[in-house]
C-alpha atoms as a PDB file:
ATOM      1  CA  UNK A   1     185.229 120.039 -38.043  1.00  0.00           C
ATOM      2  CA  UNK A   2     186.440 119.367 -41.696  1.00  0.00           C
ATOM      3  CA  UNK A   3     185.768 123.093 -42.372  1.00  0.00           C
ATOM      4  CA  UNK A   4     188.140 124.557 -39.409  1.00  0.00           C
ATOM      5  CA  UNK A   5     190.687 121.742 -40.274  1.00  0.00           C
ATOM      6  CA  UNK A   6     190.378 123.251 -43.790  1.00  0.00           C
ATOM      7  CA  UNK A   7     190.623 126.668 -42.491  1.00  0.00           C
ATOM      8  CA  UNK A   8     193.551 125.496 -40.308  1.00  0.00           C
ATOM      9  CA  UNK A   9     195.958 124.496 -43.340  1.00  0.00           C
ATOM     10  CA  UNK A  10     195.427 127.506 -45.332  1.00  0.00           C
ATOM     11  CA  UNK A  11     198.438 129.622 -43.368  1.00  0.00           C
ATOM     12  CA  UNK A  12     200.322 130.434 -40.402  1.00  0.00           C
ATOM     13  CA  UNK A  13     198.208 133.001 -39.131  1.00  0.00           C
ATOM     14  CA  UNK A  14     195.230 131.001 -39.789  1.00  0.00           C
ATOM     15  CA  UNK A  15     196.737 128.049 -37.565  1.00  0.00           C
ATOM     16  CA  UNK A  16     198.146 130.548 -35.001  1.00  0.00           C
ATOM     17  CA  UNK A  17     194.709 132.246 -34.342  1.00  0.00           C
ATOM     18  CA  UNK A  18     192.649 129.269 -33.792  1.00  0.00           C
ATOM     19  CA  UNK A  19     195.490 127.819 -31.327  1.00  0.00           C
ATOM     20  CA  UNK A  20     196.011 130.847 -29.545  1.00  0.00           C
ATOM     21  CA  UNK A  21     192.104 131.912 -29.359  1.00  0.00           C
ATOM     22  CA  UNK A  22     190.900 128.332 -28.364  1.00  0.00           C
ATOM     23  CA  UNK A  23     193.679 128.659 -25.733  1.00  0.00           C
ATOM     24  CA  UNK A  24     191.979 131.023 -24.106  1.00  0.00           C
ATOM     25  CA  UNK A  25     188.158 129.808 -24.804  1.00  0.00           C
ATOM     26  CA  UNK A  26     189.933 127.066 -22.999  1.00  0.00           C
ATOM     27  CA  UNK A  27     190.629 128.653 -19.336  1.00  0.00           C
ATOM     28  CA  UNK A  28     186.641 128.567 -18.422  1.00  0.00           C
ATOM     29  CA  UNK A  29     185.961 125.694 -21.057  1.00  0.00           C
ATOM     30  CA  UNK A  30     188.408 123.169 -20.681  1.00  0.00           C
ATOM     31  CA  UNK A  31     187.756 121.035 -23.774  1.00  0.00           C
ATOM     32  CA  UNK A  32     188.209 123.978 -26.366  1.00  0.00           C
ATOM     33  CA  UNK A  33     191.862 122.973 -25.328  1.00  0.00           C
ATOM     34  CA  UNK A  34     192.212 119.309 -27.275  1.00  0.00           C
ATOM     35  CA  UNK A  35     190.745 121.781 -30.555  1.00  0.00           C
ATOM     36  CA  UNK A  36     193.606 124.632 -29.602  1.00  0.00           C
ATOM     37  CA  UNK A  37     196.242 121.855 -29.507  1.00  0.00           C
ATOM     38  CA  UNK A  38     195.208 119.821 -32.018  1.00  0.00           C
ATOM     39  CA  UNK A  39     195.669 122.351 -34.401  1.00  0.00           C
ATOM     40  CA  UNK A  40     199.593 122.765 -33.619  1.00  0.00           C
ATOM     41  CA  UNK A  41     199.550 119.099 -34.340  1.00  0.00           C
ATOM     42  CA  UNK A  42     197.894 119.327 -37.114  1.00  0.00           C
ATOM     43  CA  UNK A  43     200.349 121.571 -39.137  1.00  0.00           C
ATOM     44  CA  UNK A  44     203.067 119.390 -37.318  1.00  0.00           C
ATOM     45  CA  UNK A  45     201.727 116.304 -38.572  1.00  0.00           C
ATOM     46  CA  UNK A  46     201.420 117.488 -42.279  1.00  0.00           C
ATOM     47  CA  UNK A  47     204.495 119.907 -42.826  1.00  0.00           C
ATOM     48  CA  UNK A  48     207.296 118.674 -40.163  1.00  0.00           C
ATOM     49  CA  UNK A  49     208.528 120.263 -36.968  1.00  0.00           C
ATOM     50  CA  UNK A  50     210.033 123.428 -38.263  1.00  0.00           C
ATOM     51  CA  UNK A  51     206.607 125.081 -39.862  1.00  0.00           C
ATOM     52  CA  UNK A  52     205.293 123.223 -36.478  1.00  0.00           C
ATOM     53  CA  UNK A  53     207.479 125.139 -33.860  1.00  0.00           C
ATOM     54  CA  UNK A  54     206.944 127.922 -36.248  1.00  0.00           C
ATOM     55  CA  UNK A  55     203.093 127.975 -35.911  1.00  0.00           C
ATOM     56  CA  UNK A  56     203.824 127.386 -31.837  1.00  0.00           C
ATOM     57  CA  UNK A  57     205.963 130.031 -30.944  1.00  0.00           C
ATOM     58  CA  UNK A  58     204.048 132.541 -33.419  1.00  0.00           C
ATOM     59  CA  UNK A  59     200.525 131.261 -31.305  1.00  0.00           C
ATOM     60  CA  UNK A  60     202.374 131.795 -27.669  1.00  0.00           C
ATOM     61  CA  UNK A  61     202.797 135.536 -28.655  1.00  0.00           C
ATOM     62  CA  UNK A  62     199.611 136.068 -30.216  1.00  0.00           C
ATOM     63  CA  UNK A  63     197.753 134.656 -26.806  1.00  0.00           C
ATOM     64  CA  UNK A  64     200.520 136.674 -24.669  1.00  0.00           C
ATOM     65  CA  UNK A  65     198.848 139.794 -26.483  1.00  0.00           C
ATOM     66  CA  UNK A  66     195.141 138.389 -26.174  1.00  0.00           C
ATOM     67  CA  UNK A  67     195.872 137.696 -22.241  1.00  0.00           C
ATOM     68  CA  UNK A  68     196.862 141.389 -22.297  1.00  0.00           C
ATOM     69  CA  UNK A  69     193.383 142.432 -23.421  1.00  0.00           C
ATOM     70  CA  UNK A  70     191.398 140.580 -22.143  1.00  0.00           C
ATOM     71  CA  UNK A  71     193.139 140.863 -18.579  1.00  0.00           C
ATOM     72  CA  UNK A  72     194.156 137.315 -18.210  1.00  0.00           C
ATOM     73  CA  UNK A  73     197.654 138.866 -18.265  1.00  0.00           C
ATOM     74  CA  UNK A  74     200.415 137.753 -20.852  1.00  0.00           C
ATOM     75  CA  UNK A  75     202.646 135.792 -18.679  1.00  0.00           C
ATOM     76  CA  UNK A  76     200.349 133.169 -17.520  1.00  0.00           C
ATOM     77  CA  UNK A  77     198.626 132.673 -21.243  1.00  0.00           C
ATOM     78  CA  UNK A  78     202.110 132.620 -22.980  1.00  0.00           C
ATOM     79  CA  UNK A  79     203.424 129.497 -20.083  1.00  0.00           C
ATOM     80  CA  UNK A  80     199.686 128.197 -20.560  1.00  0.00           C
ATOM     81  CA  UNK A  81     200.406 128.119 -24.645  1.00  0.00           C
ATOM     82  CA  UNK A  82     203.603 126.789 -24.023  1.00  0.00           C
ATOM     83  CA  UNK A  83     202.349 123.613 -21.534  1.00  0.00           C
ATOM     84  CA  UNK A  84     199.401 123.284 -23.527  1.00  0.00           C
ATOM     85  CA  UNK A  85     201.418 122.827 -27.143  1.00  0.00           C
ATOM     86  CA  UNK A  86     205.016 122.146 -26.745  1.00  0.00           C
ATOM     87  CA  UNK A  87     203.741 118.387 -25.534  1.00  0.00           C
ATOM     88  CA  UNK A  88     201.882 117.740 -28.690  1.00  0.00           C
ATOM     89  CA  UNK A  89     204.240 119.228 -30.842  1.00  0.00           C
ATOM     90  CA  UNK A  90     206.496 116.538 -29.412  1.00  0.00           C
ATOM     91  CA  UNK A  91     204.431 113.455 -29.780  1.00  0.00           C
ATOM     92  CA  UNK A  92     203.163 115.174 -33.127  1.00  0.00           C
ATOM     93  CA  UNK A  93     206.658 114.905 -34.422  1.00  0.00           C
ATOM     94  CA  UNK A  94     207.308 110.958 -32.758  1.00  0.00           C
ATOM     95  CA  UNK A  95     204.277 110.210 -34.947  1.00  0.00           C
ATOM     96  CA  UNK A  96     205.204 111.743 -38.366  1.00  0.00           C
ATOM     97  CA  UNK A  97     208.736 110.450 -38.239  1.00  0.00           C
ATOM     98  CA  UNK A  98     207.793 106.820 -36.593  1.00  0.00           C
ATOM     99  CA  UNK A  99     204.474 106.634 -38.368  1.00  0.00           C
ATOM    100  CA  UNK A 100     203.367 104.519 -35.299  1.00  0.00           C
ATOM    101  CA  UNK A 101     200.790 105.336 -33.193  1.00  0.00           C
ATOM    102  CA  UNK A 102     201.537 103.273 -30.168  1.00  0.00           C
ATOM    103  CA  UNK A 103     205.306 104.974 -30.198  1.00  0.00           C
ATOM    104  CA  UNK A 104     203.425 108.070 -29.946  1.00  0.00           C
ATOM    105  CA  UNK A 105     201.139 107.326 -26.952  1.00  0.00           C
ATOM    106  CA  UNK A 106     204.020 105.538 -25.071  1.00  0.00           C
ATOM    107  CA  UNK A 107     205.411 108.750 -25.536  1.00  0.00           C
ATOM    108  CA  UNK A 108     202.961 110.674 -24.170  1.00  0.00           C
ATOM    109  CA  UNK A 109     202.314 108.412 -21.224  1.00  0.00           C
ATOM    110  CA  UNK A 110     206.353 108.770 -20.173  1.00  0.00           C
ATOM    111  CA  UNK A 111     205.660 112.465 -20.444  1.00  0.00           C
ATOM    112  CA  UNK A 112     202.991 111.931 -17.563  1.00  0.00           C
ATOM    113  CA  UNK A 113     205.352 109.609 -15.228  1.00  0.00           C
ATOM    114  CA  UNK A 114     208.139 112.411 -15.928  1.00  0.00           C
ATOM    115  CA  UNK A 115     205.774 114.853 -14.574  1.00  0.00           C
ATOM    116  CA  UNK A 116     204.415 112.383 -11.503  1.00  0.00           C
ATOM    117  CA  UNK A 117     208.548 111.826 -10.681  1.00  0.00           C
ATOM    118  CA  UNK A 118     209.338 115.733 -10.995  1.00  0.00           C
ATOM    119  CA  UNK A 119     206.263 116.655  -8.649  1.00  0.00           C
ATOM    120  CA  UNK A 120     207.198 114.009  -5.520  1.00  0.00           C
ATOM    121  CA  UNK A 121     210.830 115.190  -6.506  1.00  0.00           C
ATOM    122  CA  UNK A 122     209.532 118.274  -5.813  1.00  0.00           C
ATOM    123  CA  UNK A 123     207.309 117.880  -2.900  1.00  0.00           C
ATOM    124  CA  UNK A 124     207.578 114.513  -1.398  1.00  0.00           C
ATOM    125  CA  UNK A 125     204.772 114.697   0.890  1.00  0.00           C
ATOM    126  CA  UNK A 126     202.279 115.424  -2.087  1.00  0.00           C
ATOM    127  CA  UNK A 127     199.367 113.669  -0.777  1.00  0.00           C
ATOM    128  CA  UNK A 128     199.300 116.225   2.078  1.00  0.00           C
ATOM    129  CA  UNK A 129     199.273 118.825   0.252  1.00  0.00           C
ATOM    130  CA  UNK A 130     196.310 117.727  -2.061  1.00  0.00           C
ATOM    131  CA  UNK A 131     194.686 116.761   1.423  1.00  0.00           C
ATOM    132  CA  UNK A 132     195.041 120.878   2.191  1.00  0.00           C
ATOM    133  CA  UNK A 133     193.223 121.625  -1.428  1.00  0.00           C
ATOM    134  CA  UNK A 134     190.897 119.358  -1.095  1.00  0.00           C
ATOM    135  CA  UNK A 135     189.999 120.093   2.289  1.00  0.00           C
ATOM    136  CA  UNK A 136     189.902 123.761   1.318  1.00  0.00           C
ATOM    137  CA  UNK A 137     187.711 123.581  -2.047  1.00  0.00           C
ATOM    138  CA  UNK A 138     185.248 120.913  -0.300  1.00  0.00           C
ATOM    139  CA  UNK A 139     185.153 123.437   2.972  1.00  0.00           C
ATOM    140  CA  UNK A 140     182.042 125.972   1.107  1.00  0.00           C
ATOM    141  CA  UNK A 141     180.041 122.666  -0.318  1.00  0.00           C
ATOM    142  CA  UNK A 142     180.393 121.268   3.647  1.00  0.00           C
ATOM    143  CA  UNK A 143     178.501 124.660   4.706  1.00  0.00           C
ATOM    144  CA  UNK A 144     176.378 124.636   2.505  1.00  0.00           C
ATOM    145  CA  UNK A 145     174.869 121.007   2.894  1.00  0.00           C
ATOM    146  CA  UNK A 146     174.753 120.447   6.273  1.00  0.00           C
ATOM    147  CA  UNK A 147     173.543 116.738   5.607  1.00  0.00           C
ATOM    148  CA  UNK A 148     176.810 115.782   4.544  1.00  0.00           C
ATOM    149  CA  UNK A 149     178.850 113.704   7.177  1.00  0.00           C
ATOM    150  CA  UNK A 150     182.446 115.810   7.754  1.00  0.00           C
ATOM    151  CA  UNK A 151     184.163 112.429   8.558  1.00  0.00           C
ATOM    152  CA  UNK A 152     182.642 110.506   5.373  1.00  0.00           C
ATOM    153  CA  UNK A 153     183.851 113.882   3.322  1.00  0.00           C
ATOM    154  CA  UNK A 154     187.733 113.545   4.926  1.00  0.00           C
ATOM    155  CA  UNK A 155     188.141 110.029   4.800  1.00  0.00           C
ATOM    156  CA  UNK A 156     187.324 110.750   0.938  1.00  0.00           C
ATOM    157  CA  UNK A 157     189.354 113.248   0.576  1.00  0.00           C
ATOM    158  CA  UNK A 158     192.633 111.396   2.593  1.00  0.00           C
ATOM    159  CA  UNK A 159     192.140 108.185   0.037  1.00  0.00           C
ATOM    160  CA  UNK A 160     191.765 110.356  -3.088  1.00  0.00           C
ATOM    161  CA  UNK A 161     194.727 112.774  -2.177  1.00  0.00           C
ATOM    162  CA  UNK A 162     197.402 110.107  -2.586  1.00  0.00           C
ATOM    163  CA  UNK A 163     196.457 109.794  -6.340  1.00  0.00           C
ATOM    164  CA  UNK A 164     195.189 113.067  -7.239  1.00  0.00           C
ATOM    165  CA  UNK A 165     198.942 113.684  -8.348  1.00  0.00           C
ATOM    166  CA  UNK A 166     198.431 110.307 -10.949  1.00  0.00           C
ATOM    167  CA  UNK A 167     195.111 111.677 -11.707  1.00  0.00           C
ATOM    168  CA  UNK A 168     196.014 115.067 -12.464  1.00  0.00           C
ATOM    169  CA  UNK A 169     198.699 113.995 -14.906  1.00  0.00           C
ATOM    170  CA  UNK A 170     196.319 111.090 -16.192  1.00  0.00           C
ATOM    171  CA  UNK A 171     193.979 113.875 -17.592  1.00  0.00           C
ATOM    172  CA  UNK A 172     196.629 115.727 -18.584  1.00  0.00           C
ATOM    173  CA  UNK A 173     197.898 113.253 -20.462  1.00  0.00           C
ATOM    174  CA  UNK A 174     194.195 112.067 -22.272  1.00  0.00           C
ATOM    175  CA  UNK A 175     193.587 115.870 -23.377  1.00  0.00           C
ATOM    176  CA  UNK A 176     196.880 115.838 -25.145  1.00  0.00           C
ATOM    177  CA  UNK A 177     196.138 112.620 -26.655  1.00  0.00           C
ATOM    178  CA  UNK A 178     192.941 113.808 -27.970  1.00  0.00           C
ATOM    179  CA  UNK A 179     194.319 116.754 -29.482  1.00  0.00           C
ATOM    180  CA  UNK A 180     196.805 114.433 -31.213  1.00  0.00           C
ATOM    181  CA  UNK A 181     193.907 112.274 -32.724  1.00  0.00           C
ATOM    182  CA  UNK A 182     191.671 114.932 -33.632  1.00  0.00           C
ATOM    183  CA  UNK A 183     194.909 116.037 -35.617  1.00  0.00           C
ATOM    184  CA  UNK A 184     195.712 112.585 -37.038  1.00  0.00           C
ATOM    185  CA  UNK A 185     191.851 112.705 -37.967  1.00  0.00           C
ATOM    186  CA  UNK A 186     191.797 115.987 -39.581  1.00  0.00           C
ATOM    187  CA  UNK A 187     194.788 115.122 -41.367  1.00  0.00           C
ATOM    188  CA  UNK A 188     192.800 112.037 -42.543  1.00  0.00           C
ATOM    189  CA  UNK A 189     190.067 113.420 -43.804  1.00  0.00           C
ATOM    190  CA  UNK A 190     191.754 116.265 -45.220  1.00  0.00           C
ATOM    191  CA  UNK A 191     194.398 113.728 -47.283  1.00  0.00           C
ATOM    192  CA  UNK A 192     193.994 110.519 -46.380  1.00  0.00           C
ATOM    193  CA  UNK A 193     190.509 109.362 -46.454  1.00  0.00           C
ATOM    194  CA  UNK A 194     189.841 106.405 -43.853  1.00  0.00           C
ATOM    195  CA  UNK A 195     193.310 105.911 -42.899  1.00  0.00           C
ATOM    196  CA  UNK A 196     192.817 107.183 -38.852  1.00  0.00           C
ATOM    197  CA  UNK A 197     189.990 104.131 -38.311  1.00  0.00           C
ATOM    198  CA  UNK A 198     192.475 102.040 -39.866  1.00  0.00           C
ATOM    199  CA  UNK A 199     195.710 103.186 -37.726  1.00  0.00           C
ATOM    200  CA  UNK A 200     193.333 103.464 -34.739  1.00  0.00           C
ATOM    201  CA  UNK A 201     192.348  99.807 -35.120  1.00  0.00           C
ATOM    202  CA  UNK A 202     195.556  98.261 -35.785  1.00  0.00           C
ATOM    203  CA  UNK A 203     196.583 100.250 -32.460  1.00  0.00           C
ATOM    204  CA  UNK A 204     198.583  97.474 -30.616  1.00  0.00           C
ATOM    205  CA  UNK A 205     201.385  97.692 -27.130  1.00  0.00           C
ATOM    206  CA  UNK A 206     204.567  96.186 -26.809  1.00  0.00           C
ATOM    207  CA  UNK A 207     205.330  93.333 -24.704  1.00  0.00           C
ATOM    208  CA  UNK A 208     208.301  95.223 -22.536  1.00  0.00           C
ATOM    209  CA  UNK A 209     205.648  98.109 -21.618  1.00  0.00           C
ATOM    210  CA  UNK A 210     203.188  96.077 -20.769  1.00  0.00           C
ATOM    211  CA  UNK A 211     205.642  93.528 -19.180  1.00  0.00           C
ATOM    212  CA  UNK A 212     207.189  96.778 -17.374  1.00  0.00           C
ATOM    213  CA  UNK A 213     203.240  97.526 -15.947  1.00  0.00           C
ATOM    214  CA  UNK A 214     202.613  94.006 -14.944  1.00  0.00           C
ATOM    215  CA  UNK A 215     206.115  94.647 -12.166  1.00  0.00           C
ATOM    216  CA  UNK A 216     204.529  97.895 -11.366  1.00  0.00           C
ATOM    217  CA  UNK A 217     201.187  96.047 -10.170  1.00  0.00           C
ATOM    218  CA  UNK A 218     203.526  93.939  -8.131  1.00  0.00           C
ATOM    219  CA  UNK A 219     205.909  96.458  -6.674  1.00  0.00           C
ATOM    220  CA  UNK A 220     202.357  98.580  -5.937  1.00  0.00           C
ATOM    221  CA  UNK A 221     200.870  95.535  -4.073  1.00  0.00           C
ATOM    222  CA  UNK A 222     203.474  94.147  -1.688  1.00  0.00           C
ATOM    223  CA  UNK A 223     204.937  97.178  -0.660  1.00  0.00           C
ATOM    224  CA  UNK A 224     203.578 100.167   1.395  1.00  0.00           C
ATOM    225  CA  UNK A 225     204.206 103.973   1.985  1.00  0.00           C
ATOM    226  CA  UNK A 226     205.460 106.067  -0.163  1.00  0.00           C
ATOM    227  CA  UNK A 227     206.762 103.992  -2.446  1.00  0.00           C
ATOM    228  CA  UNK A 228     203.581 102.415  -3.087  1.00  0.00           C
ATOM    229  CA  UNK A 229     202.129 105.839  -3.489  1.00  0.00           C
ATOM    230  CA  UNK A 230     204.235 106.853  -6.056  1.00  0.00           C
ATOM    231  CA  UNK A 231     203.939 103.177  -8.181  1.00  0.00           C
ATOM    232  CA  UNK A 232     199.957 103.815  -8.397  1.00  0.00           C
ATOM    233  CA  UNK A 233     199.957 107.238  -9.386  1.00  0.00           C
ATOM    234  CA  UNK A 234     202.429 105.769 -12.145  1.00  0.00           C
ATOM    235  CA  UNK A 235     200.198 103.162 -12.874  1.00  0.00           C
ATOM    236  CA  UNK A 236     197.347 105.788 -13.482  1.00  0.00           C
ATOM    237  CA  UNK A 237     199.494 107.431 -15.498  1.00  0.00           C
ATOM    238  CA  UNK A 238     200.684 104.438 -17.961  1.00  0.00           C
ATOM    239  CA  UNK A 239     197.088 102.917 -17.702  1.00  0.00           C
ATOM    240  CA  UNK A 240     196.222 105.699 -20.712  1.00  0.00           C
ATOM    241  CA  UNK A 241     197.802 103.431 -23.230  1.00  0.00           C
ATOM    242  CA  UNK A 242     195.963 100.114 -22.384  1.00  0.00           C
ATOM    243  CA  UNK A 243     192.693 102.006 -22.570  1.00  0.00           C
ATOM    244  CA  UNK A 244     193.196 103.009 -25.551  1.00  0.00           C
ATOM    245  CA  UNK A 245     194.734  99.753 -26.787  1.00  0.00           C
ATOM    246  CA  UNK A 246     191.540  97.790 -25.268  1.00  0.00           C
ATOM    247  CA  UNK A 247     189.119  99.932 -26.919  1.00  0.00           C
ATOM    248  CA  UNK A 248     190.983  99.528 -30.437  1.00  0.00           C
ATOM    249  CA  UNK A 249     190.286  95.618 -29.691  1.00  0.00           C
ATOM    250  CA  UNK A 250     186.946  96.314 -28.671  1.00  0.00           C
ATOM    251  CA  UNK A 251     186.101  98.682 -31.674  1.00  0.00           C
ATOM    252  CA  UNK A 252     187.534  95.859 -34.290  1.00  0.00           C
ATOM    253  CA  UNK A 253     185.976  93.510 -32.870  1.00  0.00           C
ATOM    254  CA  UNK A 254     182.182  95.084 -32.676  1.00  0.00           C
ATOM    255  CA  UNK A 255     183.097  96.318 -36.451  1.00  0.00           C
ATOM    256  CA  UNK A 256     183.411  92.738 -37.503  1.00  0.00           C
ATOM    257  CA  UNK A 257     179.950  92.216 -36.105  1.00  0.00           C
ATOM    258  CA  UNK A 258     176.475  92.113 -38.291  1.00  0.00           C
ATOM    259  CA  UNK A 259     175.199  95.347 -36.313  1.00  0.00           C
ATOM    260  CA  UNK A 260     178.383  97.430 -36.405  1.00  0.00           C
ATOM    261  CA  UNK A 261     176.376 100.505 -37.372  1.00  0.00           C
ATOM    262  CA  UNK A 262     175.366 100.307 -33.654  1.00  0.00           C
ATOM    263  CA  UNK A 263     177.477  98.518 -31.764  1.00  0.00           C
ATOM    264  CA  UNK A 264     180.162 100.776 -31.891  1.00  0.00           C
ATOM    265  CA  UNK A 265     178.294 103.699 -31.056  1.00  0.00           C
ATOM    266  CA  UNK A 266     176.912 101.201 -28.476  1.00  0.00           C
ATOM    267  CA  UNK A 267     180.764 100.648 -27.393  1.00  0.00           C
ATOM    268  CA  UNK A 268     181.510 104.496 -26.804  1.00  0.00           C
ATOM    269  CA  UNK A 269     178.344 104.979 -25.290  1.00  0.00           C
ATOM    270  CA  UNK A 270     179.138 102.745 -22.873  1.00  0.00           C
ATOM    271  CA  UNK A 271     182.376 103.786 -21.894  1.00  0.00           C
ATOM    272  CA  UNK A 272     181.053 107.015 -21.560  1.00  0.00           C
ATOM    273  CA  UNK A 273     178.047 105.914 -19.043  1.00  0.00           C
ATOM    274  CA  UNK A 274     180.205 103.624 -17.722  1.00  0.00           C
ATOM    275  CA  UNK A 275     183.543 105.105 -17.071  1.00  0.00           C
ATOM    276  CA  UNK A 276     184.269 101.727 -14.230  1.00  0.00           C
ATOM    277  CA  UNK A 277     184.816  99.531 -17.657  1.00  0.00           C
ATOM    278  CA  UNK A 278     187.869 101.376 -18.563  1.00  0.00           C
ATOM    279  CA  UNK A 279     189.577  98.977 -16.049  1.00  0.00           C
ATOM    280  CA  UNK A 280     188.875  96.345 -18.057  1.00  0.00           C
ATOM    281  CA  UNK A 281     189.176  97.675 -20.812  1.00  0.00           C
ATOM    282  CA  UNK A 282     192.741  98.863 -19.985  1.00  0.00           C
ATOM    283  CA  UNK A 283     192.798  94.844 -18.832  1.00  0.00           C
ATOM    284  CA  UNK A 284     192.613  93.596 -21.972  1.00  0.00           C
ATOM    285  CA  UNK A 285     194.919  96.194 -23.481  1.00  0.00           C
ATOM    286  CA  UNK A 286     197.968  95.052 -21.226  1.00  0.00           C
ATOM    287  CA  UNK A 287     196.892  91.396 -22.475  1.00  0.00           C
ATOM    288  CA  UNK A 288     196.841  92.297 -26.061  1.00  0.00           C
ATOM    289  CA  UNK A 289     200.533  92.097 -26.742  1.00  0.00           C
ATOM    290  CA  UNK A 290     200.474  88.639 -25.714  1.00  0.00           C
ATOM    291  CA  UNK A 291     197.382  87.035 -26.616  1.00  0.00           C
ATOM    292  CA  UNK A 292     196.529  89.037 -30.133  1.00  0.00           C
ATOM    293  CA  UNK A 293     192.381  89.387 -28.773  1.00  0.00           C
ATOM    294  CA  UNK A 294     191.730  90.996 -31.892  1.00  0.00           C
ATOM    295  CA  UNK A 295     192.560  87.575 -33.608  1.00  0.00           C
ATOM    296  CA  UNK A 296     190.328  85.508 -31.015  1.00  0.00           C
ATOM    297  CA  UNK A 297     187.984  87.890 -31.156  1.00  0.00           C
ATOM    298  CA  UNK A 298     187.145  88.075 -34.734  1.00  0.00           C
ATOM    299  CA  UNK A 299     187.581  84.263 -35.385  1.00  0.00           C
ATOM    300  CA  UNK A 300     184.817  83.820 -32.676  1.00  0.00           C
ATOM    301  CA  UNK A 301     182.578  86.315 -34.431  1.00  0.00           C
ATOM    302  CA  UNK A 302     182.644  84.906 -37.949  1.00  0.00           C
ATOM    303  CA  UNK A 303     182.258  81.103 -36.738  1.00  0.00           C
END
């Protein structure tokens, strides 16, 4: 990775080819995609938003002209370059300017409830149109196990359709976040030895966005409908920072034990088996701001 960070800061056309070819690799692999965006943000992060926008526009043209060969067809890889990087170019330049982290994933996150609010904007009755897709993609899998129950499979599919719109932006929302890191990383490693574990740790909310989620869980529980529909997809959405936020508390506090060599391996392996702790994890992000864990935590750890 240090290599094609390396490889990335040499030029322009160095940084446009590995965005606009990863791009691509991207379509049938989706996680080539946090490496394509990640390095717009890394020339973002180290040279400012004009060689940034630069290195963006010049990678959108150069994938127009790969979609062209390789018959993906120019439009749809020059609007796929554009969603994919314009984002993290965004939140690349929030964090070179702010030099805060948090500012940077709040950021992001209001880029995911501005796309939730455009989409029921859009189509109010979202859920029944994810209810359609759904119905239609799990139709062939229905055939072909005929052990399957049809009503288990559409009372599935009618619970999950009135969040797919949350979840949707939700991973939309991580993969741009994880091109941003891998960025911050590279940049780290490239010119600032250590200095990502230490930003990462001292990761922290504020009290009026977590204060502002805490109403959400409210409005979402006492009222019904649409409303109610919208508020959790929302919640999804702003849920990204608190995990992220709870596993910075986590991390720093398994560093500060006497096995830290494992037990934050141990920690990631576990959220990775274990996806269900992410609610609590996101948990003790939102009570962070307020009770300073990290503090409790360690002082428990060293007694």
């Amino acid at each position: 990775m240090q290599f094609l960070a390396s490889f990335i800061m040499k030029g322009r056309l160095q940084a446009m080819l590995v965005a606009a070819s990863l791009a691509l690799v991207s379509i049938p692999f989706p996680p080539a995609s946090i490496v394509s965006s990640a390095a717009v943000a890394l020339v973002t992060l180290r040279l400012g938003a004009r060689e940034g926008v630069y290195v963006l526009l010049c990678a959108c043209l150069a994938a127009a002209l790969l979609g062209m060969v390789t018959g993906v067809g120019y439009q749809f890889a020059l609007m796929y370059g554009m969603v994919l990087w314009l984002p993290v170019w965004v939140i690349s330049i929030v964090l070179r300017e702010g030099r805060h982290l948090a500012i940077a994933i709040e950021i992001a996150a209001l880029l995911g409830v501005l796309g939730v609010l455009g989409f029921y904007l859009y189509e109010p009755k979202a859920a029944l149109v994810w209810q359609d897709i759904l119905t239609t993609i799990t139709q062939p899998v229905l055939q072909g196990h005929p052990d399957l129950s049809p009503d288990d499979a559409r009372l599935s599919i009618q619970a999950l359709s009135h969040l797919m719109t949350g979840l949707l932006a939700t991973g939309s929302v991580y993969g741009l976040l994880f091109g941003l890191f891998l960025a911050r990383w590279w940049q780290a490693v490239l010119y600032n030895p250590g200095g990502f574990r230490a930003e990462f740790l001292e990761l922290k909310g504020h009290k009026q966005m977590a204060l502002a989620t805490l109403v959400m869980i409210v409005v979402a529980g006492l009222t019904s409908g649409l409303l109610a529909e919208i508020v959790w997809n929302l919640i999804l959405v702003v849920s990204v920072l608190y995990t992220f936020v709870g596993t910075a508390v986590l991390h720093a506090a398994f560093a500060s034990m006497k096995n830290s060599r494992f037990m934050v391996p141990f920690l990631y392996l576990t959220l990775i088996l274990i996806p269900h702790m992410l609610v609590f994890v996101a948990l003790m992000g939102v009570a962070d701001p307020w009770m300073n864990l990290r503090k409790k935590i360690s002082n428990q750890t060293t007694v």
